[in-house]
Protein backbone atom coordinates (compact mmCIF):
# COMPACT_ATOMS: atom_id res chain seq x y z
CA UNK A 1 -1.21 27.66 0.80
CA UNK A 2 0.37 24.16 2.01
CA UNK A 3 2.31 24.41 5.35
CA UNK A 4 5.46 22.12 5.56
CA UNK A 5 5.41 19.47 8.05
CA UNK A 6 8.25 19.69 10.49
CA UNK A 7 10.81 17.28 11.27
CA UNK A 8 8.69 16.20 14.08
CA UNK A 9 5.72 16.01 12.65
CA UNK A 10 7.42 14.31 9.94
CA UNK A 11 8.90 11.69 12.00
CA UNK A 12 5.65 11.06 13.48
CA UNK A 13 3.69 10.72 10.25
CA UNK A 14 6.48 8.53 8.98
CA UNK A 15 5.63 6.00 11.93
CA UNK A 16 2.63 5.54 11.76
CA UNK A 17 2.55 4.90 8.29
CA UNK A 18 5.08 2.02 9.32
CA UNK A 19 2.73 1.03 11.85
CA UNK A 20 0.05 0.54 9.50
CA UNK A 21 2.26 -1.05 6.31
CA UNK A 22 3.51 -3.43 8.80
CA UNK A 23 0.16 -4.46 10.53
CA UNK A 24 -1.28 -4.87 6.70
CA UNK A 25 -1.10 -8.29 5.54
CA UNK A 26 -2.51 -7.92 1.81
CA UNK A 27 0.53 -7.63 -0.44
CA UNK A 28 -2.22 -6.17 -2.95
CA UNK A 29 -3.66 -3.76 -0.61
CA UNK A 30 -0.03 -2.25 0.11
CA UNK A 31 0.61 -1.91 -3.67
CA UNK A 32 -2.39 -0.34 -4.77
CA UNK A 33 -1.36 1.84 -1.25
CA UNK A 34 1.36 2.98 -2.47
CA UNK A 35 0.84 3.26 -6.13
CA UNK A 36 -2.23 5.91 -4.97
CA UNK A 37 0.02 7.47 -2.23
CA UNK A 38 3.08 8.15 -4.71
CA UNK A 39 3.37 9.76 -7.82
CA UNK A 40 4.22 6.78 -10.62
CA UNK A 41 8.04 8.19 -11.08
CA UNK A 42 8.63 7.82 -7.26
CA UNK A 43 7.22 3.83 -7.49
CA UNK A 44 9.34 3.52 -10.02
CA UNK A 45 12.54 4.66 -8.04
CA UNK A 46 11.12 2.81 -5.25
CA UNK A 47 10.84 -0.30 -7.15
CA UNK A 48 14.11 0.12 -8.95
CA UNK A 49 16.08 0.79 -5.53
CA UNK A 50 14.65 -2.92 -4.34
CA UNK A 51 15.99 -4.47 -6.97
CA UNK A 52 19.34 -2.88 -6.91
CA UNK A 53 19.21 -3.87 -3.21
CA UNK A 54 18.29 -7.89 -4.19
CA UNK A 55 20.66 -7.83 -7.40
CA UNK A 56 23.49 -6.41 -4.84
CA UNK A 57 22.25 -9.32 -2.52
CA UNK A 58 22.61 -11.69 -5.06
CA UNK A 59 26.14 -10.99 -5.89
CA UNK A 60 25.19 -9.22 -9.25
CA UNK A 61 28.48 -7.02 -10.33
CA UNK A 62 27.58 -2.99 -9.78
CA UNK A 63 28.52 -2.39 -13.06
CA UNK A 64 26.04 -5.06 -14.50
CA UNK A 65 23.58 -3.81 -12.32
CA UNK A 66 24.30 0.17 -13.15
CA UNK A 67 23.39 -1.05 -17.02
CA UNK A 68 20.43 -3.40 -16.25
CA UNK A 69 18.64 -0.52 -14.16
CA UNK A 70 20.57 2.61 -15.81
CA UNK A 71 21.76 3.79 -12.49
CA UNK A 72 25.21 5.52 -11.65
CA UNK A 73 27.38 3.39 -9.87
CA UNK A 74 26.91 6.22 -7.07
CA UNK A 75 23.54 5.23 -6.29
CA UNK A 76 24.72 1.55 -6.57
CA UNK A 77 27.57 1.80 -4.09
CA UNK A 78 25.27 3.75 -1.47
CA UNK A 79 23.12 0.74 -1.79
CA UNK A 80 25.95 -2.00 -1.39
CA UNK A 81 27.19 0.22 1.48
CA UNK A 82 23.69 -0.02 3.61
CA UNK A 83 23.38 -3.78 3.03
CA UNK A 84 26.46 -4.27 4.74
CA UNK A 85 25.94 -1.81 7.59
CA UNK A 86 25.27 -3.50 10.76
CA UNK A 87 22.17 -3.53 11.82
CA UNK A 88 21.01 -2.47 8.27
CA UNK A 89 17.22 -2.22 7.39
CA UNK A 90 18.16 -2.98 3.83
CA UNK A 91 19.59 -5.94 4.80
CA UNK A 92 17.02 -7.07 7.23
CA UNK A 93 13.70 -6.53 4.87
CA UNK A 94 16.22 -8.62 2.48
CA UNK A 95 16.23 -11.30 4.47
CA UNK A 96 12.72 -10.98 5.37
CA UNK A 97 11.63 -11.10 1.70
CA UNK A 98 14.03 -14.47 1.79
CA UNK A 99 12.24 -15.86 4.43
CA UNK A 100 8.76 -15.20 2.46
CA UNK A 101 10.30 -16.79 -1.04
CA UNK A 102 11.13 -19.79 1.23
CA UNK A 103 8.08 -20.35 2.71
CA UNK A 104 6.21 -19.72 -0.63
């Protein structure tokens, strides 16, 4: 029988995995990470919620993006809403990810 986690030991577990993503420095080694770590449907909502975070970014309409990425405009406007939080982690790993384009 699997025990659930509590929210502690949750919380824990949850940084140190951020500890270690964000001492990694091989983009390659993170993706094949997480690709082994999560089962291929949650990559793929992973994957699609960063781009609905950059096509928000990039001034892409929500309903343009809710048919490129067949989301509900829901899960778009929960999105929209976190970029422009203050403070937001979506917004700051977006303009981290700007900084690395740049510099590429």
């Amino acid at each position: 029988m699997v025990k659930e986690i509590g929210e502690h030991s949750t919380r824990e577990a949850l940084n140190e995995l951020s500890s270690v993503l964000a001492h990694c420095e091989d983009p390659r080694l993170i993706r094949e990470f997480l690709q082994s770590i999560l089962t291929a449907n949650e990559v793929k909502e992973i994957a699609t919620r960063w781009a609905l975070v950059r096509l928000i970014d990039l001034g892409k309409s929500q309903r343009s993006i809710a048919r490129d990425l067949g989301l509900s405009l829901c899960k778009i406007t929960r999105g929209s809403k976190e970029l422009k939080k203050r403070n937001s982690a979506f917004r700051q790993m977006v303009e981290s990810y700007k900084g690395i384009v740049q510099t590429a």
